[in-house]
PDB file of N, CA and C in Angstrom:
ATOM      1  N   UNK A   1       8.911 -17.552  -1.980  1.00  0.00           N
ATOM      2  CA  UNK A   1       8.517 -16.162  -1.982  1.00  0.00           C
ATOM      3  C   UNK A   1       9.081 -15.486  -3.235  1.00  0.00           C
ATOM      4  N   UNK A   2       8.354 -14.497  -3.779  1.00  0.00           N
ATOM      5  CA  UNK A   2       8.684 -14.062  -5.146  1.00  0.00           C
ATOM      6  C   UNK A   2       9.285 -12.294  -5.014  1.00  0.00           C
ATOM      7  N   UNK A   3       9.451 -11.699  -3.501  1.00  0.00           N
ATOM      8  CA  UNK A   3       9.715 -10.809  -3.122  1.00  0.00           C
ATOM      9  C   UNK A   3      10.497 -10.796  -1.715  1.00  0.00           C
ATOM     10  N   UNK A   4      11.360  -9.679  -1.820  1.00  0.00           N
ATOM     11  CA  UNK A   4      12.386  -9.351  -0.522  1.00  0.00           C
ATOM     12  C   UNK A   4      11.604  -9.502   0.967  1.00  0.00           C
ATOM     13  N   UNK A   5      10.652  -8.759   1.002  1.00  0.00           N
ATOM     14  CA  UNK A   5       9.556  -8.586   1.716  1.00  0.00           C
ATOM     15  C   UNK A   5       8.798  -9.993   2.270  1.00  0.00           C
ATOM     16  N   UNK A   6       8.587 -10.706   1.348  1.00  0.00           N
ATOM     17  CA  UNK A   6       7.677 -11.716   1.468  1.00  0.00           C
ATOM     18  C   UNK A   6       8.810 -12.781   2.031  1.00  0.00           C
ATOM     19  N   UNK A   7       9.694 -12.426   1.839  1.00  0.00           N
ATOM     20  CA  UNK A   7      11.350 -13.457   2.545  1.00  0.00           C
ATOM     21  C   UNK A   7      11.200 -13.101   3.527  1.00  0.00           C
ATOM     22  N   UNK A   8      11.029 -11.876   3.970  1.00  0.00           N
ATOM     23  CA  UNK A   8      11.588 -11.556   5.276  1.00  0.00           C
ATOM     24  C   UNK A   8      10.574 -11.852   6.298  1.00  0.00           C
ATOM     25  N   UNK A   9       9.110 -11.632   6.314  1.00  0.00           N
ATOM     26  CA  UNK A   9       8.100 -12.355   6.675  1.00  0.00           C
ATOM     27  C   UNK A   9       7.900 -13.732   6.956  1.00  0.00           C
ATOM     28  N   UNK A  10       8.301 -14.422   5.596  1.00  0.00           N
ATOM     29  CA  UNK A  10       8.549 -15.781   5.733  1.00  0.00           C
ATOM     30  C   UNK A  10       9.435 -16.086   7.227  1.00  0.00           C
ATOM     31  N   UNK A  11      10.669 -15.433   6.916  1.00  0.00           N
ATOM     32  CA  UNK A  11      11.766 -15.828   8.434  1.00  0.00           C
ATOM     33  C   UNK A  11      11.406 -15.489   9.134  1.00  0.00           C
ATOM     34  N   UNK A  12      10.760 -14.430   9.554  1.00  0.00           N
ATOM     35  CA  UNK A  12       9.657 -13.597  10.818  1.00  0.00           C
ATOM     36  C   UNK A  12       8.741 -14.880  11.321  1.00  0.00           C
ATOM     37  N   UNK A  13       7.663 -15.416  10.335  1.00  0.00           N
ATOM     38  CA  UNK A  13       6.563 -16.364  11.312  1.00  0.00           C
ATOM     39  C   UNK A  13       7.733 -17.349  11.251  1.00  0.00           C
ATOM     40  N   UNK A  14       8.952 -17.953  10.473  1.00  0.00           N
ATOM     41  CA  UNK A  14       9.456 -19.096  11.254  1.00  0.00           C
ATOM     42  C   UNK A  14      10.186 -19.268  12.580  1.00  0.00           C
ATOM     43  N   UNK A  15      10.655 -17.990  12.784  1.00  0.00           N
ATOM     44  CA  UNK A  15      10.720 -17.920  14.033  1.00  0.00           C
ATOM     45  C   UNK A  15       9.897 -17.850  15.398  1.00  0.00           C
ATOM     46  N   UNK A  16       8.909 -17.715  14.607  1.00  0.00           N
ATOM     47  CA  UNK A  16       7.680 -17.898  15.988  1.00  0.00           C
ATOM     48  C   UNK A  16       6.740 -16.957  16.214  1.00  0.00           C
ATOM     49  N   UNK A  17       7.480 -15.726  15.541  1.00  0.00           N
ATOM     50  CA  UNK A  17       6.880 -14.417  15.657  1.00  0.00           C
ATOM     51  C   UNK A  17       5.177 -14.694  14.716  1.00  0.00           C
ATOM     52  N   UNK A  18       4.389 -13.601  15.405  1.00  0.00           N
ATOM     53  CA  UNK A  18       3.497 -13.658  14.348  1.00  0.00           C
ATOM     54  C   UNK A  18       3.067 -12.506  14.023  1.00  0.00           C
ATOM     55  N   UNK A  19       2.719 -12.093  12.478  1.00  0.00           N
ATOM     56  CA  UNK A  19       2.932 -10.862  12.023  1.00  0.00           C
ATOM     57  C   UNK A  19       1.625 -10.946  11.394  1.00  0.00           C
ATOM     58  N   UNK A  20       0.923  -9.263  11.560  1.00  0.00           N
ATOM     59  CA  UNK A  20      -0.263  -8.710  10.967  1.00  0.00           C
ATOM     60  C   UNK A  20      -0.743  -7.653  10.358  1.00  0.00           C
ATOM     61  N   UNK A  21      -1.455  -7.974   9.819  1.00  0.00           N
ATOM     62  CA  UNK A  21      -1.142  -6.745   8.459  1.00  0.00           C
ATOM     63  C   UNK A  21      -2.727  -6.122   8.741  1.00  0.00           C
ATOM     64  N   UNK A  22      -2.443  -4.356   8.228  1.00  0.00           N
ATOM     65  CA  UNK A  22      -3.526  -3.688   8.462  1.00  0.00           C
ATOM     66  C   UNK A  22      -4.161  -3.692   7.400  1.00  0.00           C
ATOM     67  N   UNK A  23      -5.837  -3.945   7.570  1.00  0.00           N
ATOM     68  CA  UNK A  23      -6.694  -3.746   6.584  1.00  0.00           C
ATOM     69  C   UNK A  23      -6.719  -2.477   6.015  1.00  0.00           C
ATOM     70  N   UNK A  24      -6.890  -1.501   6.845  1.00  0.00           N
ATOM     71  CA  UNK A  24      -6.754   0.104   6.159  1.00  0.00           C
ATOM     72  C   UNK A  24      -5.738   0.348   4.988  1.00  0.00           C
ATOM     73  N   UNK A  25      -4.528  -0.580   5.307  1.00  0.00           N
ATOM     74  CA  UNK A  25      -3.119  -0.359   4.486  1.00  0.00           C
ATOM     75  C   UNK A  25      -3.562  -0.916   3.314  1.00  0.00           C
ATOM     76  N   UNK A  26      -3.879  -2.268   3.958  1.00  0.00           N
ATOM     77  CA  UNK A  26      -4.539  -2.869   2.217  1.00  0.00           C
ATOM     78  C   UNK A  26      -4.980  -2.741   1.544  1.00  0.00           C
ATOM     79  N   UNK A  27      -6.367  -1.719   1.499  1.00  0.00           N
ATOM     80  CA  UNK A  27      -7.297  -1.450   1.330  1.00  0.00           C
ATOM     81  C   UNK A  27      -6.801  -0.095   0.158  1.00  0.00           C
ATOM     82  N   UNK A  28      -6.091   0.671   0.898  1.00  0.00           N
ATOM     83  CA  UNK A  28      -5.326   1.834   0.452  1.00  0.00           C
ATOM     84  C   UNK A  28      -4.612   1.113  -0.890  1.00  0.00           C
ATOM     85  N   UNK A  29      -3.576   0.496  -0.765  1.00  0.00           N
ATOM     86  CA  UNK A  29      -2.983  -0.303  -1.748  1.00  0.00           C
ATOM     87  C   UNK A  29      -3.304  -1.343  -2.589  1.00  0.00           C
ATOM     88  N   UNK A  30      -4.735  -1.721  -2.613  1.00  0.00           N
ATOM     89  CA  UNK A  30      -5.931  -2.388  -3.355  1.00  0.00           C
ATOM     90  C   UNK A  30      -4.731  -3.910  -3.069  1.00  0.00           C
ATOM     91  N   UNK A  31      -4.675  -4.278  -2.094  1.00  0.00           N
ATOM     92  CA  UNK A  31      -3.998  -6.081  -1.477  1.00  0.00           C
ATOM     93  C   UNK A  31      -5.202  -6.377  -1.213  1.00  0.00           C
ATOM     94  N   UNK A  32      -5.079  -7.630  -1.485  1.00  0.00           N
ATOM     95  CA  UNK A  32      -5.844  -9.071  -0.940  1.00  0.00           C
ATOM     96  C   UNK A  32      -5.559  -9.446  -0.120  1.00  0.00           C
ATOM     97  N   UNK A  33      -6.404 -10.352   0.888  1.00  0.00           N
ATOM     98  CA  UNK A  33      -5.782 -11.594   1.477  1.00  0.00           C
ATOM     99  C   UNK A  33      -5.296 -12.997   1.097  1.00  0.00           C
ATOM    100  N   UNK A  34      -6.196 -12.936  -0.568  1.00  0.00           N
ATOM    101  CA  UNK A  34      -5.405 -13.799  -1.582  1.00  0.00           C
ATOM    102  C   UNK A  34      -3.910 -13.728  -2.000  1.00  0.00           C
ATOM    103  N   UNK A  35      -3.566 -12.556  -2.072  1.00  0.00           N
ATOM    104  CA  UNK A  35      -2.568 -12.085  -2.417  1.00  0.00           C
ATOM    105  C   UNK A  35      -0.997 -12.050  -1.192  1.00  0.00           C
ATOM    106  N   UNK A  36      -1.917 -12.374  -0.096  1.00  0.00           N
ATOM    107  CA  UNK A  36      -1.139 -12.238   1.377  1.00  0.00           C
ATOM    108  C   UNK A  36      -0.345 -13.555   1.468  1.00  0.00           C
ATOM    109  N   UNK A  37       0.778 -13.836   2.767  1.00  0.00           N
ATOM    110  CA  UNK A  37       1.060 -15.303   3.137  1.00  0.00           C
ATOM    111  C   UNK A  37      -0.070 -15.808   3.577  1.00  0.00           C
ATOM    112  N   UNK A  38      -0.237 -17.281   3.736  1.00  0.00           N
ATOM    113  CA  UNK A  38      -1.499 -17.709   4.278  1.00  0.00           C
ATOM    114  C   UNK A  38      -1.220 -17.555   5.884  1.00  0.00           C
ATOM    115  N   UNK A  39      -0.373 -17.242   6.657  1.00  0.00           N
ATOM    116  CA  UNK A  39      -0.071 -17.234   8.227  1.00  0.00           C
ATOM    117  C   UNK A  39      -0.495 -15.884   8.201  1.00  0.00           C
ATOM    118  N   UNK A  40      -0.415 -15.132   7.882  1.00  0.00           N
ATOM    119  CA  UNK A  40      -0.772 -13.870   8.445  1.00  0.00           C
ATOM    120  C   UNK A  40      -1.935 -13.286   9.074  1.00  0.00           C
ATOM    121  N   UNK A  41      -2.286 -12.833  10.412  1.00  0.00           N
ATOM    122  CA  UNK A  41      -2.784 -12.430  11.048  1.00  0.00           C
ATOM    123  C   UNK A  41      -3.152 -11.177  10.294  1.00  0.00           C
ATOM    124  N   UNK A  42      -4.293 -10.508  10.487  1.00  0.00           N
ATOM    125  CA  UNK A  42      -5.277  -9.571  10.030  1.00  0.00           C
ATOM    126  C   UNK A  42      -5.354  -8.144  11.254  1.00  0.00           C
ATOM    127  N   UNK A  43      -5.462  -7.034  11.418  1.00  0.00           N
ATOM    128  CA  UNK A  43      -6.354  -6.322  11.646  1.00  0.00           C
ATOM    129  C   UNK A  43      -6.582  -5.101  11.179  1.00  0.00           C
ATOM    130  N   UNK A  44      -8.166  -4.642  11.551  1.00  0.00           N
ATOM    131  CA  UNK A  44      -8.660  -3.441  11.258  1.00  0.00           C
ATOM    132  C   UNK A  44      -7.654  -2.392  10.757  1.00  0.00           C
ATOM    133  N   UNK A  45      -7.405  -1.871  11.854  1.00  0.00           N
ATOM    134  CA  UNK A  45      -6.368   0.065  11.776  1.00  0.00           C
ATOM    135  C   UNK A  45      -4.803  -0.903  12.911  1.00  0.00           C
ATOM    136  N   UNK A  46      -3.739  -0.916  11.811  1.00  0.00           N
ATOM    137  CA  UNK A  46      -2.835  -0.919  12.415  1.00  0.00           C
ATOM    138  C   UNK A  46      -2.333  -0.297  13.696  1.00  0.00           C
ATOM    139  N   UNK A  47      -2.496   1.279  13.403  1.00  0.00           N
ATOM    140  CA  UNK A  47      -2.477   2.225  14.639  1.00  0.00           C
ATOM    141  C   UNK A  47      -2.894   1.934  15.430  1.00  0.00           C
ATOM    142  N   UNK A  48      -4.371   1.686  15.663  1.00  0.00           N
ATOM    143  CA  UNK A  48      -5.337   1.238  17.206  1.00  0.00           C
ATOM    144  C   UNK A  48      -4.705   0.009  17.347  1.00  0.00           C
ATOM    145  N   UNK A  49      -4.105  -0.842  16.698  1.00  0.00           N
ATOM    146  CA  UNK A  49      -3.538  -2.170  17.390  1.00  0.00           C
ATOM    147  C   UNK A  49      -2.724  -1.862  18.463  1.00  0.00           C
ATOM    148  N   UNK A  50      -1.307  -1.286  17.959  1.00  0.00           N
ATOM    149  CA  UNK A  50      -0.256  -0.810  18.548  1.00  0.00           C
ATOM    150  C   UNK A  50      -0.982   0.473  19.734  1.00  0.00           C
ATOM    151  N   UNK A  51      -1.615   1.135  19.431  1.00  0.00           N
ATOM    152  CA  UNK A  51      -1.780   2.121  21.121  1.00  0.00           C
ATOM    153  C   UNK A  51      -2.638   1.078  22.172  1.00  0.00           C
ATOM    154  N   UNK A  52      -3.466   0.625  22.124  1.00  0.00           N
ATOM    155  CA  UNK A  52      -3.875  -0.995  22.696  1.00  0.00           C
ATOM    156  C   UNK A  52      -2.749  -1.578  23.440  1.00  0.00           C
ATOM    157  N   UNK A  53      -2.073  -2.295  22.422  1.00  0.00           N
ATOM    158  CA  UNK A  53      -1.137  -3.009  23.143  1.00  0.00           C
ATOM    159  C   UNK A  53      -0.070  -2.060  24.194  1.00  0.00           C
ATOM    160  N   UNK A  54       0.201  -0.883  23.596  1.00  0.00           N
ATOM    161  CA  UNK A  54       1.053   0.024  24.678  1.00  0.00           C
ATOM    162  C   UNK A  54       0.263   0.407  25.598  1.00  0.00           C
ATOM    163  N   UNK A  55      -0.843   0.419  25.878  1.00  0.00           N
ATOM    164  CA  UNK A  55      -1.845   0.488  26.691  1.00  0.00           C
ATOM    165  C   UNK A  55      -2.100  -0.562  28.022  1.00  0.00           C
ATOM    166  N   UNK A  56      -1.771  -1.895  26.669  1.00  0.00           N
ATOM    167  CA  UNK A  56      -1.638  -3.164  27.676  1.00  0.00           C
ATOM    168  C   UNK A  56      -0.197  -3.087  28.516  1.00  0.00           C
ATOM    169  N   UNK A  57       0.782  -2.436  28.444  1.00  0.00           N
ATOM    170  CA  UNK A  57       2.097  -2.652  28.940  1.00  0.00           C
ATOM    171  C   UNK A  57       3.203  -2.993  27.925  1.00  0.00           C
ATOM    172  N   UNK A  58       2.800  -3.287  26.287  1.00  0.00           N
ATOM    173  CA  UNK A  58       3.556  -4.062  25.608  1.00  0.00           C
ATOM    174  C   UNK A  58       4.524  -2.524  25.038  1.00  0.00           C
ATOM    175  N   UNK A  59       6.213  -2.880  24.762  1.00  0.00           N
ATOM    176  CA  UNK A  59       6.768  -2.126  24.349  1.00  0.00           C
ATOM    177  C   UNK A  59       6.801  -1.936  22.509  1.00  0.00           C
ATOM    178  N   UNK A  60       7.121  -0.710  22.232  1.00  0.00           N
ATOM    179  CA  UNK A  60       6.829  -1.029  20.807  1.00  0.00           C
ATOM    180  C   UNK A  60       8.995  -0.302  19.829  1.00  0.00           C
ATOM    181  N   UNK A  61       9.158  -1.343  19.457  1.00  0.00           N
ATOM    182  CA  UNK A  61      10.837  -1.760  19.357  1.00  0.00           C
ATOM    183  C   UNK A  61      10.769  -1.392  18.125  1.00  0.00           C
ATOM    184  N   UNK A  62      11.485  -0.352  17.403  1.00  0.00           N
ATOM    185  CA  UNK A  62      11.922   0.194  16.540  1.00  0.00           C
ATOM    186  C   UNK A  62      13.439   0.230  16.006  1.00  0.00           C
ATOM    187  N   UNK A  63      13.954  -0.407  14.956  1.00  0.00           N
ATOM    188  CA  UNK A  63      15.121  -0.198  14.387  1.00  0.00           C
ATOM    189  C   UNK A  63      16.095   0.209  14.360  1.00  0.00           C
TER     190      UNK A  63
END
């Protein structure tokens, strides 16, 4: 990895976790998926992910 970020991701999916990045964000910040890890999970609007899943029962864990 050639960034702090891209380390910390890295240790994120090796632990099992799996992490996804919003198209809207990308889009905003002219990113690729070329430009992405190749593990990374995709979606649409970050936001509608997360009220969904709190919707489903899932908690959302903050820092």
């Amino acid at each position: 990895m050639d960034s702090e970020v891209g380390n910390r991701i890295g240790e994120t999916l090796q632990s099992g976790a799996q992490v996804y990045a919003c198209e809207n964000t990308m889009r905003a910040r002219k990113l690729s998926r070329e430009g992405m890890l190749g593990k990374n999970g995709y979606v649409p609007a970050g936001v509608v992910e997360i009220i969904g899943k709190q919707k489903q029962g899932w908690a959302t864990l903050r820092p």
